[in-house]
Protein backbone atom coordinates (compact mmCIF):
# COMPACT_ATOMS: atom_id res chain seq x y z
CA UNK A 1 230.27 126.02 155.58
CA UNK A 2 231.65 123.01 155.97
CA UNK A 3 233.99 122.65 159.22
CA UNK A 4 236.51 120.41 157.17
CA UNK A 5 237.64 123.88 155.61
CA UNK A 6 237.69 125.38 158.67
CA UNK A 7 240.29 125.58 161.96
CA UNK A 8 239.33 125.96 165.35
CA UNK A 9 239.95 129.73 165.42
CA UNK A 10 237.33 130.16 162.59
CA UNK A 11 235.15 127.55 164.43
CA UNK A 12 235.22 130.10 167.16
CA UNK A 13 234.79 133.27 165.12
CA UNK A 14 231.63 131.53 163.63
CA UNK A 15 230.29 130.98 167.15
CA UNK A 16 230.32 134.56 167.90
CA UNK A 17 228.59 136.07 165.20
CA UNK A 18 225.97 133.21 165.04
CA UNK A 19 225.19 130.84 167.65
CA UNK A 20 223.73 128.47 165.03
CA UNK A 21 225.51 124.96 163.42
CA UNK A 22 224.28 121.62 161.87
CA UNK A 23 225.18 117.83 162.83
CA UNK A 24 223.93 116.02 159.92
CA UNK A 25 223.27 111.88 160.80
CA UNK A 26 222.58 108.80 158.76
CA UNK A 27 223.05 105.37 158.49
CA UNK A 28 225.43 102.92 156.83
CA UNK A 29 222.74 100.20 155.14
CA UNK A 30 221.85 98.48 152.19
CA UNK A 31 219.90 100.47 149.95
CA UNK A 32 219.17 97.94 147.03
CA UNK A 33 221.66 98.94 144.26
CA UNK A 34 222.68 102.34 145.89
CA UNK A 35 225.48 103.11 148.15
CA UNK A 36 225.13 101.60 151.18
CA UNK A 37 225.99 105.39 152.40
CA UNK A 38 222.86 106.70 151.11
CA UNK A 39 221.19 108.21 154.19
CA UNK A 40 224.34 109.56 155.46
CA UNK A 41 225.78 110.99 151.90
CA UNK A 42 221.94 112.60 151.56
CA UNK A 43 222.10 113.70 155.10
CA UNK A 44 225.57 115.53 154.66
CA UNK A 45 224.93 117.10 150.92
CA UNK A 46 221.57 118.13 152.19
CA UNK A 47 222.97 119.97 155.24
CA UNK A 48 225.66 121.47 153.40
CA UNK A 49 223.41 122.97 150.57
CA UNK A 50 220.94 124.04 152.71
CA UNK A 51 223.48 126.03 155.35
CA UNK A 52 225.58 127.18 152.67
CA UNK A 53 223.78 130.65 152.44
CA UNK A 54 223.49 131.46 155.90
CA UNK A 55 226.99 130.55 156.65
CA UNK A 56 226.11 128.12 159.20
CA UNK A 57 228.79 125.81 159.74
CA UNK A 58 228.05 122.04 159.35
CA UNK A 59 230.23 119.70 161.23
CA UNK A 60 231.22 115.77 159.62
CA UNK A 61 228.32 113.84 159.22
CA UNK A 62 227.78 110.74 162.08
CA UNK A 63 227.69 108.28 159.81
CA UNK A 64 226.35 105.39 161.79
CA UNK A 65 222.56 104.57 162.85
CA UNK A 66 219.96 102.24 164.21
CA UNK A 67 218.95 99.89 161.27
CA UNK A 68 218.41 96.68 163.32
CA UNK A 69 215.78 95.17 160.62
CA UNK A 70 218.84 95.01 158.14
CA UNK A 71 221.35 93.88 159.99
CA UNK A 72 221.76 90.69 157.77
CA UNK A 73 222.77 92.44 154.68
CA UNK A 74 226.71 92.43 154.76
CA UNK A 75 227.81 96.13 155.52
CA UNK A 76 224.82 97.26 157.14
CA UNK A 77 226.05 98.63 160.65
CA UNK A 78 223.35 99.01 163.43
CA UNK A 79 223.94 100.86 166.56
CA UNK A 80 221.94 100.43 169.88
CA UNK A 81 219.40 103.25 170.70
CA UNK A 82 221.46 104.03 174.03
CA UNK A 83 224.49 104.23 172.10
CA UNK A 84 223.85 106.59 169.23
CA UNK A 85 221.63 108.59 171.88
CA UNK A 86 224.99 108.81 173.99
CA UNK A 87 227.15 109.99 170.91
CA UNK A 88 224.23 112.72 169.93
CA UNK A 89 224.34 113.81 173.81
CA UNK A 90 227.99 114.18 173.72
CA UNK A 91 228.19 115.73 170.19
CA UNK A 92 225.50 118.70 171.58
CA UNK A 93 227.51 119.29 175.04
CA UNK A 94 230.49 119.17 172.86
CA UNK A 95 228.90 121.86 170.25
CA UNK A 96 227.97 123.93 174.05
CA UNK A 97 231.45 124.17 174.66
CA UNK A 98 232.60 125.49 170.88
CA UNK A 99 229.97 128.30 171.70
CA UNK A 100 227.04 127.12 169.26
CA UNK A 101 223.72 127.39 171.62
CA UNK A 102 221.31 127.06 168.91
CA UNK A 103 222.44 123.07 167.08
CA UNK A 104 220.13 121.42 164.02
CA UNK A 105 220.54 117.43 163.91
CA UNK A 106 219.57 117.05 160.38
CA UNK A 107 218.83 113.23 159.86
CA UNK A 108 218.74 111.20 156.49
CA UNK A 109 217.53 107.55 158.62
CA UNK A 110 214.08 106.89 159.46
CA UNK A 111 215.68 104.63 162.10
CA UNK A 112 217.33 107.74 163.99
CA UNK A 113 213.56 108.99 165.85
CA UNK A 114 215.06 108.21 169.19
CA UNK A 115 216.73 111.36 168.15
CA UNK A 116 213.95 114.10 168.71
CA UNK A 117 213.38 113.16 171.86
CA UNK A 118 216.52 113.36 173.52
CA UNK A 119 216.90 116.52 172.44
CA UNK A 120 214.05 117.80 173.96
CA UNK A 121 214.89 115.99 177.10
CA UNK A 122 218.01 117.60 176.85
CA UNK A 123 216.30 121.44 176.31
CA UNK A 124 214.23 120.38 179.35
CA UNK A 125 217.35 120.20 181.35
CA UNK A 126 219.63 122.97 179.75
CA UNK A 127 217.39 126.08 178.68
CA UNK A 128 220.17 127.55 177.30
CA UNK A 129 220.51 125.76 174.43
CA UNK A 130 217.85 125.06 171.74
CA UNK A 131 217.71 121.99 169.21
CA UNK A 132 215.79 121.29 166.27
CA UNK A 133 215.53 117.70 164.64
CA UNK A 134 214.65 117.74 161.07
CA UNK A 135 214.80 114.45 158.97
CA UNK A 136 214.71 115.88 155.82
CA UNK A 137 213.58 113.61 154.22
CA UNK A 138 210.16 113.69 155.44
CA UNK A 139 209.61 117.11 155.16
CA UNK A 140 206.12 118.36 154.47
CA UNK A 141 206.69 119.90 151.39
CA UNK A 142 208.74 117.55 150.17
CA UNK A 143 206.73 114.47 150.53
CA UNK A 144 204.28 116.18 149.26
CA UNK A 145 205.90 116.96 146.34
CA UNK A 146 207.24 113.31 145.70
CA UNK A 147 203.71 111.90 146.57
CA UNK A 148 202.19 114.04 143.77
CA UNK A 149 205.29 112.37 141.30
CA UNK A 150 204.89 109.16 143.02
CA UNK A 151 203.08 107.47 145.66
CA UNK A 152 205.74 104.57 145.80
CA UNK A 153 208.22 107.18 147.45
CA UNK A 154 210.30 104.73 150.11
CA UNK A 155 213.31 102.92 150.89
CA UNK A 156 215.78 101.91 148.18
CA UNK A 157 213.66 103.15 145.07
CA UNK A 158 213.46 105.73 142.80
CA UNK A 159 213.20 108.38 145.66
CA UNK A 160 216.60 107.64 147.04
CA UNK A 161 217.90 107.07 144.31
CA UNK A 162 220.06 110.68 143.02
CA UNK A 163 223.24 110.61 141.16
CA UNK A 164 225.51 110.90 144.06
CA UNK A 165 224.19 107.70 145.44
CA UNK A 166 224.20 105.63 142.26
CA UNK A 167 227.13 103.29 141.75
CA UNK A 168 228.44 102.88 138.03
CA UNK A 169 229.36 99.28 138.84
CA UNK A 170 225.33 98.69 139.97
CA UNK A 171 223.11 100.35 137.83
CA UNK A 172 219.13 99.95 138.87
CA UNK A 173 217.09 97.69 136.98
CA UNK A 174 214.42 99.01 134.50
CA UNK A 175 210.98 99.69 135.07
CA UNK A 176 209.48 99.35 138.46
CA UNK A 177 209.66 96.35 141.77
CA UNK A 178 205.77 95.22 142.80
CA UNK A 179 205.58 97.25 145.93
CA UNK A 180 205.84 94.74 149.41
CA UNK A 181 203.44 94.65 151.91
CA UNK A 182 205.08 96.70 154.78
CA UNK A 183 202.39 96.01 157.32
CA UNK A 184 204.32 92.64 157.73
CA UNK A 185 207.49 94.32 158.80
CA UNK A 186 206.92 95.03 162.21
CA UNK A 187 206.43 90.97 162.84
CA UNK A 188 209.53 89.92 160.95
CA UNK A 189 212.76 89.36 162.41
CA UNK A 190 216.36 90.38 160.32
CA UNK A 191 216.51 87.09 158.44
CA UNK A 192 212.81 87.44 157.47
CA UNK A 193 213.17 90.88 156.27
CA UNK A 194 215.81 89.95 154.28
CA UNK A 195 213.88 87.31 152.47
CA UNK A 196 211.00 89.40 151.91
CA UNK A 197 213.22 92.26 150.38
CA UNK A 198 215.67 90.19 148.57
CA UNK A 199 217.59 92.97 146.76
CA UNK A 200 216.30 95.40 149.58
CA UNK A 201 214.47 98.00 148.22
CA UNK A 202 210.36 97.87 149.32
CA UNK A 203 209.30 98.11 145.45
CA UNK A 204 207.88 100.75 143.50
CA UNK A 205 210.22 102.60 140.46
CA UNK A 206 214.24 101.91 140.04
CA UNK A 207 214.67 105.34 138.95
CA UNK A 208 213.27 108.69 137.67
CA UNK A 209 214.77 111.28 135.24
CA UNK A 210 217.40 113.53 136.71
CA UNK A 211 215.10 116.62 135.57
CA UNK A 212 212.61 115.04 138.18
CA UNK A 213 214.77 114.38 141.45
CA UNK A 214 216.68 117.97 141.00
CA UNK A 215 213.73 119.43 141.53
CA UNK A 216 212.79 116.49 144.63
CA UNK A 217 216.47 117.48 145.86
CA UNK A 218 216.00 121.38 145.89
CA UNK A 219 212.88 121.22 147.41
CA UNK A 220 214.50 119.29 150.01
CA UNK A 221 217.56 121.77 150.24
CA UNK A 222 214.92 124.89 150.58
CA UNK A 223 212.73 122.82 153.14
CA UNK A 224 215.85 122.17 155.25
CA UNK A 225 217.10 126.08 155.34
CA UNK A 226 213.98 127.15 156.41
CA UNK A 227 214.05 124.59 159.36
CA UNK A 228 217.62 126.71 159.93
CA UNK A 229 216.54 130.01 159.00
CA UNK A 230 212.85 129.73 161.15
CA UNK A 231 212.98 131.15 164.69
CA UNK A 232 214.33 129.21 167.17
């Protein structure tokens, strides 16, 4: 259920039969020739899908993360780790208040790890609430099932790359990047990133069939409502 359709009278009905909800969180960063929303429109769609049955409300997705290493492609926007740890601590005490004790941050940005751990620092210090972190997107069964398709599974390729992140102005190229050495990364600063990249994406495939990334999607989806569904 997504909050949007909801007012706070039904935000507070929810609360009482089910203590659960979702914060879904991305990123705003270049993803080759996808949306620059990418993580955050995955991120949202997953949550949404996956909470859908269990009528666990998901609130607006926080679109913004920590992507410093792409900084200098023009609309990436890169928080510091204090400050999206601050929002995330004042979106959960905020969540407290509404009467949801049980709260799933479901990330779609490698870049938001910080993430995990203030949560349990936060459990630590308030045992009446529990959190779960899931980035989807690295889900066991999931990666597994995109590393049997494709081994080349990373950022800005085929495995992002679903047709609610395409842009019919920027279609992909054809065939397949040579994949970049990512050991390098680590060393490089923004500018250097940038001219390893180029177009942004680490290499591998542009695209796959649709047939093939509805069934990487739904695994995704089912992956994610266990994470919701599991005991807390």
């Amino acid at each position: 259920m997504r909050v949007a359709n909801m007012n706070w009278k039904d935000i507070e009905a929810a609360a009482k039969t089910d203590p659960r909800c979702c914060i879904p969180i991305g990123s705003v960063e270049q993803h080759s020739y996808l949306s620059v929303c990418t993580d955050l429109i995955l991120a949202e769609r997953v949550a949404v899908e996956a909470a859908a049955p269990l009528n666990i409300p998901v609130f607006p997705v926080m679109p913004f993360g920590i992507t410093p290493n792409f900084i200098k492609y023009p609309g990436t926007i890169n928080l510091r780790v204090t400050t999206l740890l601050e929002v995330v601590s004042d979106i959960v005490t905020s969540l407290k208040f509404s009467g949801f004790s049980k709260i799933c941050v479901v990330s779609g940005h490698g870049g938001n790890a910080p993430i995990g751990d203030l949560l349990n620092d936060l459990m630590t210090k308030d045992p009446e609430i529990k959190l779960k972190f899931h980035e989807w997107f690295k889900g066991p069964k999931l990666l597994a099932k995109a590393m049997a398709i494709d081994a080349t599974a990373s950022h800005g390729n085929w495995f992002e790359n679903f047709p609610w992140t395409r842009l019919s102005h920027a279609e992909s190229p054809n065939g397949s990047k040579p994949m970049i050495d990512r050991t390098k990364m680590p060393e490089l600063d923004a500018d250097e990133i940038k001219h390893l990249l180029i177009d942004g994406s680490y290499g591998g495939e542009w695209q796959k069939p649709d047939k093939i990334m509805n069934e990487i999607w739904l695994a995704g989806v089912e992956e994610t409502r266990d994470v919701l569904r599991e005991p807390w």
